[in-house]
Protein backbone atom coordinates (compact mmCIF):
# COMPACT_ATOMS: atom_id res chain seq x y z
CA UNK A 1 16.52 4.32 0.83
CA UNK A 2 14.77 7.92 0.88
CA UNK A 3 11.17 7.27 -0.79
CA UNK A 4 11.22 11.10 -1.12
CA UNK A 5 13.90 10.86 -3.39
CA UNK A 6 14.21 8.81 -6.19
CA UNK A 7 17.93 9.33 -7.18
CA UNK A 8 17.94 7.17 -3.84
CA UNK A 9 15.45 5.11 -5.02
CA UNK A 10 16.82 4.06 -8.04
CA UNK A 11 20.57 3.62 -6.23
CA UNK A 12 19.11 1.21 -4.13
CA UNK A 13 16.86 -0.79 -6.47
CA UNK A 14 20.18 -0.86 -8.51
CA UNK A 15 22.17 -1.88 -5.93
CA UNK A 16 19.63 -4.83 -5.04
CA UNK A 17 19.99 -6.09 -8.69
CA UNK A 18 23.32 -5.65 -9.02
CA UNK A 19 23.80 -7.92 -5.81
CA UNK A 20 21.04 -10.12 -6.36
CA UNK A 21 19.68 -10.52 -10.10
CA UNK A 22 16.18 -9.86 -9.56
CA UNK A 23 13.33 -8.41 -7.48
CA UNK A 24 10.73 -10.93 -7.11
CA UNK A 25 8.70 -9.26 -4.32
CA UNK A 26 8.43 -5.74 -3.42
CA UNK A 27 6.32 -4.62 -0.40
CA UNK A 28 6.05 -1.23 0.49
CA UNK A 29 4.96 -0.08 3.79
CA UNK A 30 6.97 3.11 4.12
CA UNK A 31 4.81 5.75 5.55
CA UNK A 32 4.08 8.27 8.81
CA UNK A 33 1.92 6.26 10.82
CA UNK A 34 -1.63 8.27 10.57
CA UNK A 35 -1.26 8.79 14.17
CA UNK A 36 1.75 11.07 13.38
CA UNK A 37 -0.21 13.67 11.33
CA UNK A 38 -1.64 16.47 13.10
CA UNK A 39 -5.62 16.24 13.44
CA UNK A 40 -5.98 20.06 13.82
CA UNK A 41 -4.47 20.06 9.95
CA UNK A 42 -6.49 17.35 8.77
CA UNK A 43 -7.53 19.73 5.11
CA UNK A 44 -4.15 22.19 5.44
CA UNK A 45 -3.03 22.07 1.86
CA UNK A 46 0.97 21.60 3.55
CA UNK A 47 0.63 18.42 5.23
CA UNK A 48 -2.20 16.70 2.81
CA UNK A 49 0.69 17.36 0.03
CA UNK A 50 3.41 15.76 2.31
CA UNK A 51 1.30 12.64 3.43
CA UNK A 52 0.54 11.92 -0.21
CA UNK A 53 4.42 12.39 -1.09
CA UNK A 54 5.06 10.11 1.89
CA UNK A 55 2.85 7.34 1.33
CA UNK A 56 1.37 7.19 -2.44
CA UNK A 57 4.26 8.87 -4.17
CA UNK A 58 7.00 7.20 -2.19
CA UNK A 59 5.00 3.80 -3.22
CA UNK A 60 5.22 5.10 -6.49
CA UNK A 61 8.26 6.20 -6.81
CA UNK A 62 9.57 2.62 -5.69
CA UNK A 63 7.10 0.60 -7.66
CA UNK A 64 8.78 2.30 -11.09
CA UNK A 65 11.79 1.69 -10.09
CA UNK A 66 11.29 -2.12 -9.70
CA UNK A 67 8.35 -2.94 -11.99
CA UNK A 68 10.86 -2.62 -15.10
CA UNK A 69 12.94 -5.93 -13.59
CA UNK A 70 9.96 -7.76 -12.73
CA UNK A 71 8.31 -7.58 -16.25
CA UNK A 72 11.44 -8.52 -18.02
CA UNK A 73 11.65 -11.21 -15.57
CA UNK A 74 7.87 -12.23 -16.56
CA UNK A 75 7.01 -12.71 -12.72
CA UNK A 76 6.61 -10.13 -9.49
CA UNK A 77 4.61 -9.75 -6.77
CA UNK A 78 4.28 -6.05 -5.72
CA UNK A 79 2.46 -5.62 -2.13
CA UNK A 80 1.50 -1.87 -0.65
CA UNK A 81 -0.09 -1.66 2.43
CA UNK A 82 -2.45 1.03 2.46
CA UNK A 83 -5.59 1.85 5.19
CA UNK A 84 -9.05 1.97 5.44
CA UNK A 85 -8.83 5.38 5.93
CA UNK A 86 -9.54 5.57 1.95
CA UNK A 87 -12.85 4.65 2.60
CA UNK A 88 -13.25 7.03 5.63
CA UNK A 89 -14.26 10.80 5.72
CA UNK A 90 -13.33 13.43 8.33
CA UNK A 91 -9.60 13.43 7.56
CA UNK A 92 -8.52 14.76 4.31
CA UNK A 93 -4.73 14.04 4.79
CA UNK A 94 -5.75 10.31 6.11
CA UNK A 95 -8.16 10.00 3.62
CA UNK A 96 -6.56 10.95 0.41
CA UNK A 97 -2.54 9.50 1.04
CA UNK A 98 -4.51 5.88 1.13
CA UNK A 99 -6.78 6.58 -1.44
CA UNK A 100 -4.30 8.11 -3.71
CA UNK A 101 -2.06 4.84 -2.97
CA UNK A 102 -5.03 2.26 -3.91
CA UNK A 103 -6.01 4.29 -6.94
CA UNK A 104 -2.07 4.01 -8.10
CA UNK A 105 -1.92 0.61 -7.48
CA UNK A 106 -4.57 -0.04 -9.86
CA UNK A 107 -3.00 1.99 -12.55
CA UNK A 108 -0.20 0.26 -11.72
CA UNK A 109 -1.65 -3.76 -12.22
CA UNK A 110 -3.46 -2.71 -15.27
CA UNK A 111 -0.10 -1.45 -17.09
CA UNK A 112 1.54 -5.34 -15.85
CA UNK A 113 -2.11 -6.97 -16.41
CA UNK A 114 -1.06 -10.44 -18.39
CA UNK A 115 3.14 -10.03 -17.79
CA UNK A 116 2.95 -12.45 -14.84
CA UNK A 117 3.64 -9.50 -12.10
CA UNK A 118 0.44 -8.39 -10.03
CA UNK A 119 -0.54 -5.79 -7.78
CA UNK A 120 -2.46 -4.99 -5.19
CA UNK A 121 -3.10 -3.70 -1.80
CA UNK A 122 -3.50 -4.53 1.51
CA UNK A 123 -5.70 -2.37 3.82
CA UNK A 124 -6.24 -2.81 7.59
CA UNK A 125 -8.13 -1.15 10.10
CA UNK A 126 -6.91 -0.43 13.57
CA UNK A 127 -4.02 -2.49 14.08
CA UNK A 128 -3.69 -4.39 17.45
CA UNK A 129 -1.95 -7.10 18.50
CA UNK A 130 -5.17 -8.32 19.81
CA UNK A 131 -8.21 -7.71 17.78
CA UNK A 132 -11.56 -7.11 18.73
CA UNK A 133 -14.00 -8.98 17.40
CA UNK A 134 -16.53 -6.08 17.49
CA UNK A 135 -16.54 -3.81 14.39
CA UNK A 136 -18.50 -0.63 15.11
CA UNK A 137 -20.73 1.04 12.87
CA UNK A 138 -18.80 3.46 10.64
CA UNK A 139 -15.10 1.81 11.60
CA UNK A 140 -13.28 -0.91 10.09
CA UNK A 141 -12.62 -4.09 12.31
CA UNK A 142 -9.25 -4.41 13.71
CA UNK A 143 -6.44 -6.95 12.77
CA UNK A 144 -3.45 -7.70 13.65
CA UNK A 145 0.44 -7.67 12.52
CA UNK A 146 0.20 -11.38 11.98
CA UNK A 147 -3.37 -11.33 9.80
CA UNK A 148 -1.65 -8.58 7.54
CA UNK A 149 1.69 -10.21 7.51
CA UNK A 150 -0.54 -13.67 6.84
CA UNK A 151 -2.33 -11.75 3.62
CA UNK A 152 0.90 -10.02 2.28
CA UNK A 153 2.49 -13.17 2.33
CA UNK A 154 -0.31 -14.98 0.27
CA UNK A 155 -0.37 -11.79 -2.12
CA UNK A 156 3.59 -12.71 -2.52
CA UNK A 157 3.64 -15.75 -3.34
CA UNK A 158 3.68 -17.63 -6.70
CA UNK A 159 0.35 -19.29 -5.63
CA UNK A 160 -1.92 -15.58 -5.81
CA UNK A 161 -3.00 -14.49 -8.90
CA UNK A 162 -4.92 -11.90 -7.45
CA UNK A 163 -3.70 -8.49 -9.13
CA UNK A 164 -5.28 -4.77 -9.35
CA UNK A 165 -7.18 -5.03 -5.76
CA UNK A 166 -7.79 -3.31 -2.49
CA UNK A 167 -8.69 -6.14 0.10
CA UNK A 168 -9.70 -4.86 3.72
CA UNK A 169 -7.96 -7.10 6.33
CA UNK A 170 -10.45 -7.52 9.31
CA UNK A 171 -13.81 -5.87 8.29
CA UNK A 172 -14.15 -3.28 5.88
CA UNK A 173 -16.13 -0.04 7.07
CA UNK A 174 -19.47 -1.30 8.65
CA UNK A 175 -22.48 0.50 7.16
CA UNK A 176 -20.53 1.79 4.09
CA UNK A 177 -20.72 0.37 0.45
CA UNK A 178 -17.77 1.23 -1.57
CA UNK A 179 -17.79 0.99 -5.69
C-alpha cells in the first residue's frame, strides 16, 4: 500500500477485510528514516511538507481507513511509532513529522475514547541493536528493535488499556520537561 495515497489505502484495508473479517491491530511504522532527510533543509518549507505527508499523514491516512472496522467491532489496538525527535529542537522537518504524528494520535484516541479501541504511540530514541546505558544531557537514551517491538506488542494486546499516549522507549530527553 502507498500511504501517500489513500485510494491505495482504502484498496488495501478493503482487501484485508474482505479476506480476513476484521482488523484487530494496526501498527504503523511507515516512514523515511530521519537519517534520510537532508540536514542542510532541516526548515525548507518542500521537504518539512513531505516528511509530515510521509509520516503523520500517511499514519493518518491509514488510521481512518481502519478505525471505522475496529469501532464497529468494539475492540482495536492501533500502534504508531513515532520519535523523540518531537521533543527535540534544531530540526524542523524531524521535529514536526513526529510531533504532528503524536498530536494526531491523540485526536485520534479521544474520538475512540470508551469504544474498546485505543491509541497511542511509541517513541524511541536512537535505535541500536545494542543500547547504551548512558543517556546524555539533551538526547534521549537508546533502545533497541526488541524493547520497541517488546512495548508495541504490550500496546497490542487485549491486556493494555493504555490509550491517547506518547511513551518514550529508553529515556526520554534528559534535562527536558515536556507538558
Amino acid at each position: 500500500m502507498d500511504t501517500a495515497d489513500q485510494t491505495s489505502v482504502d484498496a488495501a484495508v478493503a482487501r484485508v477485510l474482505e479476506q480476513h473479517g476484521r482488523i484487530d491491530v494496526l501498527v504503523v511504522t511507515a516512514a523515511p528514516a530521519a537519517n534520510t532527510l537532508d540536514p542542510e533543509r532541516r526548515s525548507d518549507p518542500d521537504q518539512v511538507a513531505a516528511a509530515v505527508d510521509g509520516k503523520a499523514l500517511g499514519f493518518l491516512r491509514v488510521a481512518n481507513a481502519v478505525l471505522p472496522a475496529q469501532r464497529q467491532a468494539g475492540f482495536g489496538r492501533v500502534v504508531v511509532v513515532s520519535g523523540q525527535n518531537a521533543y527535540l529542537s534544531g530540526n524542523i522537518t524531524t521535529s514536526l513529522r513526529n510531533a504532528a504524528t503524536n498530536v494526531i494520535a491523540k485526536n485520534l484516541a479521544d474520538e475512540t475514547a470508551g469504544t474498546g479501541v485505543t491509541v497511542n504511540v511509541v517513541n524511541p530514541g536512537t535505535v541500536r541493536d545494542e543500547p547504551s546505558a548512558e543517556v546524555r544531557p539533551g538526547a534521549g537514551g537508546e533502545s533497541s528493535p526488541q524493547q520497541i517491538a517488546d512495548l508495541v506488542a504490550f500496546l497490542s494486546s487485549p491486556l493494555s488499556v493504555v490509550s491517547g499516549e506518547s511513551i518514550s522507549i529508553a529515556h526520554r530527553v534528559l534535562g527536558s520537561v515536556t507538558v
